[in-house]
C-alpha atoms as a PDB file:
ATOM      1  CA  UNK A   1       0.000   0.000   0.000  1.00  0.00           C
ATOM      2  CA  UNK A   2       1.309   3.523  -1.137  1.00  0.00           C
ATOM      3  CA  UNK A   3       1.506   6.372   0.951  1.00  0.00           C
ATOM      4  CA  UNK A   4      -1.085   8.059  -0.356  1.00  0.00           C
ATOM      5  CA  UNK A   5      -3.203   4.909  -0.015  1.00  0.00           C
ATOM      6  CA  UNK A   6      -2.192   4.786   2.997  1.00  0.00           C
ATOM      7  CA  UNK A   7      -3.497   8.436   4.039  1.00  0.00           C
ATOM      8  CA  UNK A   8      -6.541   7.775   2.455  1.00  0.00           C
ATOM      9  CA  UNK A   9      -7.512   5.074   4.104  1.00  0.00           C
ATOM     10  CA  UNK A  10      -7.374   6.251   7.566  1.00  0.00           C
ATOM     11  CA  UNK A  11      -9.342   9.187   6.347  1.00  0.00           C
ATOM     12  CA  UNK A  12     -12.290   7.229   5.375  1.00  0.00           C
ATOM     13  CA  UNK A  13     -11.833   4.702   8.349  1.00  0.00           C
ATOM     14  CA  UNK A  14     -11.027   6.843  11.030  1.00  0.00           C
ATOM     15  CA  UNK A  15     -14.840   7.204  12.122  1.00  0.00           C
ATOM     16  CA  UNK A  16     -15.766   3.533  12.332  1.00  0.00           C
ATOM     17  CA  UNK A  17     -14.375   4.508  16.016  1.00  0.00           C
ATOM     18  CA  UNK A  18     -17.280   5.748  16.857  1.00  0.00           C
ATOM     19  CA  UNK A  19     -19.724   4.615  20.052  1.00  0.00           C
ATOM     20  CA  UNK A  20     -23.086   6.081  21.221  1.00  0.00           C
ATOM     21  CA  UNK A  21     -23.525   9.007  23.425  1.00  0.00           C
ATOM     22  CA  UNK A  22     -25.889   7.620  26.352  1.00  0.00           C
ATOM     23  CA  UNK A  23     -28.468  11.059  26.022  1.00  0.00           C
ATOM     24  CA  UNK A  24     -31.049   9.812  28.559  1.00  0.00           C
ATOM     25  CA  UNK A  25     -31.738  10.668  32.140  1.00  0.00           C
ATOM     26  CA  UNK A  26     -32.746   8.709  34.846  1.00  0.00           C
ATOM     27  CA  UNK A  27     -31.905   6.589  38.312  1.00  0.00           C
ATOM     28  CA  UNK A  28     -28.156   6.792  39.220  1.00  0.00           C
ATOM     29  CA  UNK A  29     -26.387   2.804  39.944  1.00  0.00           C
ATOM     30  CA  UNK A  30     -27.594   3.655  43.908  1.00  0.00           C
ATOM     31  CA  UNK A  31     -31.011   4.532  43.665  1.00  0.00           C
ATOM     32  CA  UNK A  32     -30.217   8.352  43.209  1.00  0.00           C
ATOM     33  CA  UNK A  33     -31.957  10.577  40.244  1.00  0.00           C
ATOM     34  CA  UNK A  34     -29.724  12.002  37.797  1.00  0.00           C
ATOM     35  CA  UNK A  35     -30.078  15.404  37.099  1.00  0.00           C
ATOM     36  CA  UNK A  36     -31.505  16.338  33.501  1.00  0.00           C
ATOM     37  CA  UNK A  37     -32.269  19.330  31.322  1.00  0.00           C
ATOM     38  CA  UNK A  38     -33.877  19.554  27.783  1.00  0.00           C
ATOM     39  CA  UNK A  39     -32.115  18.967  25.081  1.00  0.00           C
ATOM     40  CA  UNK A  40     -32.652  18.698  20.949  1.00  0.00           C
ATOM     41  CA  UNK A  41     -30.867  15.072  20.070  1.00  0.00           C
ATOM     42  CA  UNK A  42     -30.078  14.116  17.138  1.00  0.00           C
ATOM     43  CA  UNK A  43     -29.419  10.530  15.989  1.00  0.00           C
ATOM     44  CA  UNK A  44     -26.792   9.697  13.220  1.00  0.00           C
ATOM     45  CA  UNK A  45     -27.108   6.437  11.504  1.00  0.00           C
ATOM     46  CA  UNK A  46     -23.822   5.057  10.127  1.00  0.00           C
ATOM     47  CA  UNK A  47     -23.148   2.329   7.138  1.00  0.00           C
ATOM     48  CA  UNK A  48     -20.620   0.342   6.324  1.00  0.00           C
ATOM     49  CA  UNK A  49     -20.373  -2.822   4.419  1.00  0.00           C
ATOM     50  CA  UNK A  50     -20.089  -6.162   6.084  1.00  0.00           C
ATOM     51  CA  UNK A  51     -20.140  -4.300   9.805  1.00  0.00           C
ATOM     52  CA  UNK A  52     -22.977  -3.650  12.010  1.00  0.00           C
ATOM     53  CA  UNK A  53     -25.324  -0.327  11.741  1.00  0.00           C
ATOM     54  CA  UNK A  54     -23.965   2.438  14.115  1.00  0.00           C
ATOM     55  CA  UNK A  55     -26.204   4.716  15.734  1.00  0.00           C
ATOM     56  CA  UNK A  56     -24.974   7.952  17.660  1.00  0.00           C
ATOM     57  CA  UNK A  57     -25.847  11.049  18.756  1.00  0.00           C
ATOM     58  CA  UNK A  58     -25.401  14.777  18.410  1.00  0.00           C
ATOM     59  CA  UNK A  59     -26.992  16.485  21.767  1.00  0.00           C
ATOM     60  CA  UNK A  60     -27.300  20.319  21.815  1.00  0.00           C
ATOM     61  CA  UNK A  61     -28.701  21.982  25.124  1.00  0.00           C
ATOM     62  CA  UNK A  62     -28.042  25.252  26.924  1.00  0.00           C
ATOM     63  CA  UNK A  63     -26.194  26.524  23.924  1.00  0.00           C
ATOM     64  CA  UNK A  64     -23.704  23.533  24.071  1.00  0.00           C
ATOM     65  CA  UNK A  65     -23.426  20.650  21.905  1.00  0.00           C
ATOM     66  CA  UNK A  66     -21.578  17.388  22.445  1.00  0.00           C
ATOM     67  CA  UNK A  67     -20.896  14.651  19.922  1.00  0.00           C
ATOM     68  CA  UNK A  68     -21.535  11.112  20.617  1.00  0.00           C
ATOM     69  CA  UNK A  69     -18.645   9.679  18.785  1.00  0.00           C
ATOM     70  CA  UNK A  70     -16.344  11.108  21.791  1.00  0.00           C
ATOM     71  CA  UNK A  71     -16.200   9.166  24.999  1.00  0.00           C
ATOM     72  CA  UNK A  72     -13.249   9.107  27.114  1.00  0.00           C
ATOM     73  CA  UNK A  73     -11.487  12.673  25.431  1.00  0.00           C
ATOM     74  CA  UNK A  74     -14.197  14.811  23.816  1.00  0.00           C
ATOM     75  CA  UNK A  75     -15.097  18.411  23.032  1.00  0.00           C
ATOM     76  CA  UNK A  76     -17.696  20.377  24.370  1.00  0.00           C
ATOM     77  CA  UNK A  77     -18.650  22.926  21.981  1.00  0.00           C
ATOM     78  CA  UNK A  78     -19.995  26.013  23.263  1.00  0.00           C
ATOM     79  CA  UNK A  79     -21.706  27.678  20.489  1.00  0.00           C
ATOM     80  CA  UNK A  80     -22.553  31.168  22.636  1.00  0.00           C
ATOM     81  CA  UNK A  81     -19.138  32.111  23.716  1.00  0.00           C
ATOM     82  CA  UNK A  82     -17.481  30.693  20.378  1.00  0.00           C
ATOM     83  CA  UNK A  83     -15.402  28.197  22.333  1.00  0.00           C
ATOM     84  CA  UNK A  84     -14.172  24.233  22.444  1.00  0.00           C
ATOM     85  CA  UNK A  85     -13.134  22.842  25.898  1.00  0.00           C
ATOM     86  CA  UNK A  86     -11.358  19.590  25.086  1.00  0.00           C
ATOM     87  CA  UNK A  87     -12.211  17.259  28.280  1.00  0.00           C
ATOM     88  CA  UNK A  88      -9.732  13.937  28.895  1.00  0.00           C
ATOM     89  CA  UNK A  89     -12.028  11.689  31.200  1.00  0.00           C
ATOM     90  CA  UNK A  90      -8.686   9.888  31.975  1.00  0.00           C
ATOM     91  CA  UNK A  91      -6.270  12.355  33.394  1.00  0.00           C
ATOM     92  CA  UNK A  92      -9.621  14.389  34.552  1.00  0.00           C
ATOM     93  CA  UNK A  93      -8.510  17.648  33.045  1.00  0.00           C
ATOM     94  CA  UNK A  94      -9.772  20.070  30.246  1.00  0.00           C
ATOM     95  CA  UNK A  95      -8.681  22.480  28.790  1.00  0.00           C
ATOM     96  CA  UNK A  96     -10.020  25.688  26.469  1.00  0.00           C
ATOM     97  CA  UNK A  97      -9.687  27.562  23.271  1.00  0.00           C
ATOM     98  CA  UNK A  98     -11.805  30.306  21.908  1.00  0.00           C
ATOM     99  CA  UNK A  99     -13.038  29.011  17.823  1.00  0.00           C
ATOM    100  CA  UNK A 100     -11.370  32.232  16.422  1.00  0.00           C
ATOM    101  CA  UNK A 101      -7.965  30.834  18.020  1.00  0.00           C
ATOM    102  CA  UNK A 102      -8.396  26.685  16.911  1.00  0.00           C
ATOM    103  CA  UNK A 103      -8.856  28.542  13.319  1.00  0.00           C
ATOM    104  CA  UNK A 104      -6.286  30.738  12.971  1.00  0.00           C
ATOM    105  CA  UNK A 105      -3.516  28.465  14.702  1.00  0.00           C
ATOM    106  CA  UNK A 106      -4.959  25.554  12.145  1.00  0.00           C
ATOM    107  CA  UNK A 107      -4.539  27.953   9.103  1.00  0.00           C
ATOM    108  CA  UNK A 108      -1.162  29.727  10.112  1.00  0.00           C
ATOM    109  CA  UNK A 109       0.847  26.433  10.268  1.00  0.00           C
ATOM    110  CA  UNK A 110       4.054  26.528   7.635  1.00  0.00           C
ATOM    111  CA  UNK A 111       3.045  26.121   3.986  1.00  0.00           C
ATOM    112  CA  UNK A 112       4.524  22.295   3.460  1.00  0.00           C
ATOM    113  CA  UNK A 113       4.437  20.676   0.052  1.00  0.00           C
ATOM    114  CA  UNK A 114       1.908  18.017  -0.751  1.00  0.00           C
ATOM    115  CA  UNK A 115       3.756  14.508  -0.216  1.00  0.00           C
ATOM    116  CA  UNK A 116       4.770  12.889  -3.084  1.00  0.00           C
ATOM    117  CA  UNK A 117       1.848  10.949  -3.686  1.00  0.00           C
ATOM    118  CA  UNK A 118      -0.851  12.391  -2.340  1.00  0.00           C
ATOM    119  CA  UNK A 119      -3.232  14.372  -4.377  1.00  0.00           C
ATOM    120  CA  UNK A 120      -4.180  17.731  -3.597  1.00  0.00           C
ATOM    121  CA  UNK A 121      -7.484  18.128  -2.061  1.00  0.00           C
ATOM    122  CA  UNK A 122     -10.329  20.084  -3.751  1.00  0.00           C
ATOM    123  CA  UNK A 123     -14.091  20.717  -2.779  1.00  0.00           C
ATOM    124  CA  UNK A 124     -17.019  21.881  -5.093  1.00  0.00           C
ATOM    125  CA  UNK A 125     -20.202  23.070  -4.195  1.00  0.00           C
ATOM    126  CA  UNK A 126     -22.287  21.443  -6.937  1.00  0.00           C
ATOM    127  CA  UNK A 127     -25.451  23.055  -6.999  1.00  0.00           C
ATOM    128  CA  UNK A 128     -27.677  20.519  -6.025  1.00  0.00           C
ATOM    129  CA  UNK A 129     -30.287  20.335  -3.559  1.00  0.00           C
ATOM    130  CA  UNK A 130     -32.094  17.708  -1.198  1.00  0.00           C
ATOM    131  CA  UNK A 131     -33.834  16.146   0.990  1.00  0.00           C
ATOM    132  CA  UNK A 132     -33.769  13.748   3.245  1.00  0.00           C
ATOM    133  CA  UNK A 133     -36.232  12.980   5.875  1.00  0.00           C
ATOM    134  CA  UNK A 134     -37.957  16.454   5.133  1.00  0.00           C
ATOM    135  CA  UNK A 135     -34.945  18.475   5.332  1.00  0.00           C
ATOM    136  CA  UNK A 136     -33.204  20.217   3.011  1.00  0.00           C
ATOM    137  CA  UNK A 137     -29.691  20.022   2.288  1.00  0.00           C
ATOM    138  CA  UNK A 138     -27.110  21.598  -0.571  1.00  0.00           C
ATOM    139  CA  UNK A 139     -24.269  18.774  -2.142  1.00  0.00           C
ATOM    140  CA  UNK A 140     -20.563  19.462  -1.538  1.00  0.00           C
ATOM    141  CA  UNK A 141     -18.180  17.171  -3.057  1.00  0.00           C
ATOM    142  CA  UNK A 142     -14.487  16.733  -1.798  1.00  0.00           C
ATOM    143  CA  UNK A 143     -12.123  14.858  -3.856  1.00  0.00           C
ATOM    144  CA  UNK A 144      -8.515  13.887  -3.409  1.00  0.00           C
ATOM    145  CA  UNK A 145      -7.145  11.560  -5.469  1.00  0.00           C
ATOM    146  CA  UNK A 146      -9.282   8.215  -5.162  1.00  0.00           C
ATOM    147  CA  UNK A 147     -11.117   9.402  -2.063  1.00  0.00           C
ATOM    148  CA  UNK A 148     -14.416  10.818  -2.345  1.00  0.00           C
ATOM    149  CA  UNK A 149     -16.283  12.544   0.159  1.00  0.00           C
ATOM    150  CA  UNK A 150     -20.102  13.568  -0.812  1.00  0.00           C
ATOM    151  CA  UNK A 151     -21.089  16.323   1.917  1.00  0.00           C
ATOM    152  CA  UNK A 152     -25.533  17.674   1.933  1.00  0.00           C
ATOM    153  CA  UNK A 153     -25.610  20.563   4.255  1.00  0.00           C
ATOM    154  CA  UNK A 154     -28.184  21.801   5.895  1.00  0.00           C
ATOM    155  CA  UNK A 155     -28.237  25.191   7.563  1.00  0.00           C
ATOM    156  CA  UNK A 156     -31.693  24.804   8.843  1.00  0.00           C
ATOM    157  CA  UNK A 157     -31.900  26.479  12.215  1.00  0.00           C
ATOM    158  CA  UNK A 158     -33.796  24.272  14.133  1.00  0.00           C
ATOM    159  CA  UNK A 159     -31.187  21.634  13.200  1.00  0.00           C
ATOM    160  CA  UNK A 160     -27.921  22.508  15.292  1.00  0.00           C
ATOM    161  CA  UNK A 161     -26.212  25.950  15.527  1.00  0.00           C
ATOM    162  CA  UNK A 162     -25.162  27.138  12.092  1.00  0.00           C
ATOM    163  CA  UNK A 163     -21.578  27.966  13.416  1.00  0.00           C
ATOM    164  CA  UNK A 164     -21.295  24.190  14.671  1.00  0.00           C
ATOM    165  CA  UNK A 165     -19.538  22.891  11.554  1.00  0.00           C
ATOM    166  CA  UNK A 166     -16.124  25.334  11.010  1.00  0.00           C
ATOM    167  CA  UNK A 167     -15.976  24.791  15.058  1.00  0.00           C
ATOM    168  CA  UNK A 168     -15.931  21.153  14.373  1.00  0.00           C
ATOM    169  CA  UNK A 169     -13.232  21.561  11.301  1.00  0.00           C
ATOM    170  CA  UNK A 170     -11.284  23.958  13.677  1.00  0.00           C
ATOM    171  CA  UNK A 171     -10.874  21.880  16.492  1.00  0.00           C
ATOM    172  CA  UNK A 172     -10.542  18.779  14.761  1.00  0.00           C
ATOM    173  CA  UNK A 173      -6.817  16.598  15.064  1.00  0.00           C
ATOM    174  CA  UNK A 174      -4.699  17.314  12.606  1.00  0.00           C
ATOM    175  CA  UNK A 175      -3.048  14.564  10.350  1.00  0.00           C
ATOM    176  CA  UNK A 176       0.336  15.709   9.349  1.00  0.00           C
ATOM    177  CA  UNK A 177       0.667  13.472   6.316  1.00  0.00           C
ATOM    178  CA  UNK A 178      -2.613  14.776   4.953  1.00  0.00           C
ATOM    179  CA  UNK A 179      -2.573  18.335   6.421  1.00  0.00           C
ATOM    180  CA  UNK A 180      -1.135  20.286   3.440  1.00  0.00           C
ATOM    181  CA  UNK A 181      -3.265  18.691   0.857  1.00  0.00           C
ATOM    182  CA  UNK A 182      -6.170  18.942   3.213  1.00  0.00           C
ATOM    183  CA  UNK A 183      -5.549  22.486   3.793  1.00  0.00           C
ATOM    184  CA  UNK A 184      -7.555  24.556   0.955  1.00  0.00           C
ATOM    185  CA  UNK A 185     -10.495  21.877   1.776  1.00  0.00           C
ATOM    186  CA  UNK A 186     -10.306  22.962   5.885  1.00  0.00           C
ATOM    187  CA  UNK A 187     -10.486  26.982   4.706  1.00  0.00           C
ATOM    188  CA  UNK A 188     -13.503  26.581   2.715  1.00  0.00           C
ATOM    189  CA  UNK A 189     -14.982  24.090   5.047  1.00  0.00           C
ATOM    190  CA  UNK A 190     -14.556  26.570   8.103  1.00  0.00           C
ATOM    191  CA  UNK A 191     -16.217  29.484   6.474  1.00  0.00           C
ATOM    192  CA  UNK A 192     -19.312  27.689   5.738  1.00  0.00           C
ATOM    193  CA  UNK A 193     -22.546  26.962   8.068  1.00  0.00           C
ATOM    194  CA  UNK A 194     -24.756  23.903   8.337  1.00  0.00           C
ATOM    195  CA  UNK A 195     -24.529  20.603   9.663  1.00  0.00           C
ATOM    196  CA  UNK A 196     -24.269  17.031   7.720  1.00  0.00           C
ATOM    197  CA  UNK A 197     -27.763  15.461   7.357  1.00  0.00           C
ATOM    198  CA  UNK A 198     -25.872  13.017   4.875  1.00  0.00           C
ATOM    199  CA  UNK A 199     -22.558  12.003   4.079  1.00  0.00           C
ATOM    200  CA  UNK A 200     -20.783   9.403   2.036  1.00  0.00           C
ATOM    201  CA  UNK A 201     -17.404   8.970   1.748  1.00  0.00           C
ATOM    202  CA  UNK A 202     -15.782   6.472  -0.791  1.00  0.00           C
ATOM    203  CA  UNK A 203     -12.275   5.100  -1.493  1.00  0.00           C
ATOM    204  CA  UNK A 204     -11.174   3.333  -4.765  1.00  0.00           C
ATOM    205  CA  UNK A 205      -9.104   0.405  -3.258  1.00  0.00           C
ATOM    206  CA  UNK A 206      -7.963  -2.156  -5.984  1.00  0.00           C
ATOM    207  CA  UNK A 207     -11.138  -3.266  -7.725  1.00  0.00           C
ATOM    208  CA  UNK A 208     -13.754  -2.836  -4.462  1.00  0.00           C
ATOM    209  CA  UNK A 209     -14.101  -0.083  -3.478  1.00  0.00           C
ATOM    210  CA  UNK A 210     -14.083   1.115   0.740  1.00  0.00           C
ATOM    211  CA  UNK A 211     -18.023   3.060   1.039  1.00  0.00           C
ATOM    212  CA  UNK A 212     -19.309   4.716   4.256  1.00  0.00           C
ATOM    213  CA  UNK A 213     -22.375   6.463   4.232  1.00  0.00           C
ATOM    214  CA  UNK A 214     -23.964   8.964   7.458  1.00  0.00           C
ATOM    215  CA  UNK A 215     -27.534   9.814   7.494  1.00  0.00           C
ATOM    216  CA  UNK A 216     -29.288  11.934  10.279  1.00  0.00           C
ATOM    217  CA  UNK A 217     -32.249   9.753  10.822  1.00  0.00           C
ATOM    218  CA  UNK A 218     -33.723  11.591  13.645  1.00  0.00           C
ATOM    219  CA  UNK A 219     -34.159  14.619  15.427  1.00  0.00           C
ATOM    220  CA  UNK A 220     -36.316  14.669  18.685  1.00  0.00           C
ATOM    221  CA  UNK A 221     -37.049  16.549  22.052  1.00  0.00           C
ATOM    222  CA  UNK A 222     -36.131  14.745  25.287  1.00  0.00           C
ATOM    223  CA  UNK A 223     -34.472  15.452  28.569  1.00  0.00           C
ATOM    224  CA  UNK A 224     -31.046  14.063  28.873  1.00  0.00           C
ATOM    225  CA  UNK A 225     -28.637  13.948  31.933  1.00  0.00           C
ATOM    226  CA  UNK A 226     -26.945  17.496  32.906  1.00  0.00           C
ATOM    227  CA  UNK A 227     -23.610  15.903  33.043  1.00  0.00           C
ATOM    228  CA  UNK A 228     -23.170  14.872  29.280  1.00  0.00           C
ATOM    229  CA  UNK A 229     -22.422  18.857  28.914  1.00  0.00           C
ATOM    230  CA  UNK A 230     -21.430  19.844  32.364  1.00  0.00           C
ATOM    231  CA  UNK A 231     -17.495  19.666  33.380  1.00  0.00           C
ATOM    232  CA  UNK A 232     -16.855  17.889  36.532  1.00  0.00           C
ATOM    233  CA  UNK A 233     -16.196  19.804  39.096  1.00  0.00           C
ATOM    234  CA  UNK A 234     -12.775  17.921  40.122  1.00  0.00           C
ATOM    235  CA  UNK A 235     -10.752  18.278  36.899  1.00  0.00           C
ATOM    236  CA  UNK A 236      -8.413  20.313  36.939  1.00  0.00           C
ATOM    237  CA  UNK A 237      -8.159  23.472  34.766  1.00  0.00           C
ATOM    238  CA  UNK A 238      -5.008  22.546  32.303  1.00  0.00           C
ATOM    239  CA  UNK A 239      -6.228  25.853  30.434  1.00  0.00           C
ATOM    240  CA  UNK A 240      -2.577  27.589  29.448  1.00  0.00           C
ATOM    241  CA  UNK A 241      -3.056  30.986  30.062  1.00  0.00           C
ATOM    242  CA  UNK A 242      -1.662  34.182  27.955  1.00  0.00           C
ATOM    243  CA  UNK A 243       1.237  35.216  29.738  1.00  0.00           C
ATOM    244  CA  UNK A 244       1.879  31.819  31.290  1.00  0.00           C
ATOM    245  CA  UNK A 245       2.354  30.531  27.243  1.00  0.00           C
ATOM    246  CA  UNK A 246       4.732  32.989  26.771  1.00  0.00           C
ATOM    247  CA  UNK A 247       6.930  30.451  28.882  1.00  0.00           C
ATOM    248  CA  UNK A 248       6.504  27.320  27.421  1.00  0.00           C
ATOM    249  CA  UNK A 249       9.039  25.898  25.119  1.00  0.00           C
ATOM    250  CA  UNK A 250       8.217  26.456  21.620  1.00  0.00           C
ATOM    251  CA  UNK A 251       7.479  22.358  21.230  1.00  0.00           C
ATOM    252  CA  UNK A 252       4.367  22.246  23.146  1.00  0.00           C
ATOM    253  CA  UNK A 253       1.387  21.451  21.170  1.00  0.00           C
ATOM    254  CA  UNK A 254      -1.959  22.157  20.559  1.00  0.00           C
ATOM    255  CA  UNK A 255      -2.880  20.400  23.762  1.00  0.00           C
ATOM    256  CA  UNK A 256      -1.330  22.400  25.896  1.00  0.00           C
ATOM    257  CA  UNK A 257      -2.241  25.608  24.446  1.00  0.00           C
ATOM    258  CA  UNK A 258      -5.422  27.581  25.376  1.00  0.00           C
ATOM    259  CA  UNK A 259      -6.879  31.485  26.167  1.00  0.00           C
ATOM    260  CA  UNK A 260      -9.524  30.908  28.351  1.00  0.00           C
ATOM    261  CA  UNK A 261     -11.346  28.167  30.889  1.00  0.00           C
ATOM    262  CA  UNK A 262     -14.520  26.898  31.751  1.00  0.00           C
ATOM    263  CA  UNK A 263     -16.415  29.485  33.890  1.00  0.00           C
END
């Protein structure tokens, strides 16, 4: 397998990770009630060939949204203050960064060449619209080399926050074989608004080719527990401030880097 293969493949692979986000209140393991709040929930159905159906969740409440797909390090995305607090359930720590930071740090990196190999990304907005399960969504195609990635946006309201996607794009890890191809495709991507009501990504490998397709198969009104978008309140703040960066050494990454923390 090429390098370029090679890269490709993890990018179409890397989300058959994923594992549900338990949304639902109820009776603690001793009898106690867990607290809940109201919440819009939406459930992602995922498809790949000769694997089981995954099902996950996207909950949004009190202008915060958490994806299912993260368990033991995720991102709380807080969508009224413009920020992403990356939480690590192991070492009990988290950490924050403002959107307009993630973006501008992501962008600013050196200007590498594109590995030999390794096709340039592009992405097209083609024009078309759809729907799917009532809503409406508008086709994006992304194309790099043999990979294909078929994006339908939607940028209804009363889907998620419009501003949701570039945060997700901003704060998402950064492959450094792929990053400099990738990097015209991340611009565009973080200046546009909507969220993915359908998604299929495909990758030409020998004669069969690799397929994943994500559809949004419901969106629904229910109370789930407080603590799915609440920070516990022993982890420690590993928030870097300003003038405490200033002293780092200049090899600490993105994870230790930060402007602000959770209130």
């Amino acid at each position: 397998m090429g390098f370029g293969v090679t890269v490709l493949v993890a990018l179409l692979l890397v989300t058959l990770l994923s594992t549900g986000c338990n949304g639902d209140s109820g009776v603690g393991v001793e009898g106690a009630i867990v607290p809940s709040i109201g919440a819009r929930v939406l459930t992602i159905r995922t498809i790949i060939p000769d694997s089981p159906v995954l099902l996950t969740t996207v909950v949004i409440a009190d202008g915060k949204v958490r994806l299912g797909t993260e368990t033991d390090r995720w991102r709380l995305f807080d969508v009224e203050n413009g920020t992403v607090t990356f939480v690590d359930d192991i070492e009990r720590t988290y950490r924050t960064e403002t959107h307009a930071d993630l973006m501008r740090e992501r962008l600013a990196t050196p200007r590498e060449a594109v590995p030999e190999g390794l096709a340039t990304a592009t992405i097209t907005k083609t024009g078309k619209s759809r729907e799917f399960e009532g809503i409406a969504g508008d086709q994006y195609i992304i194309t790099m080399g043999g990979y294909k990635r078929e994006l339908w946006l939607s940028t209804t309201p009363a889907i998620v926050p419009p501003q949701l996607l570039s945060m997700m794009v901003a704060s998402d890890p950064v492959s450094e074989d792929s990053a400099p191809a990738m990097r015209q495709v991340e611009s565009q991507l973080a200046k546009l608004q909507g969220f993915p009501i359908f998604e299929r990504s495909e990758l030409q490998y020998g004669d069969k080719p690799l397929v994943m397709e994500k559809t949004l198969v419901k969106i629904e009104e229910r109370p789930v527990a407080r603590s799915l978008i609440t920070i516990p309140n022993d982890y420690r703040d590993a928030t870097v401030t300003e003038s405490a960066a200033g002293q780092q050494p200049a090899s600490l990454d993105r994870a230790g880097r930060s402007a602000r923390g959770v209130e």
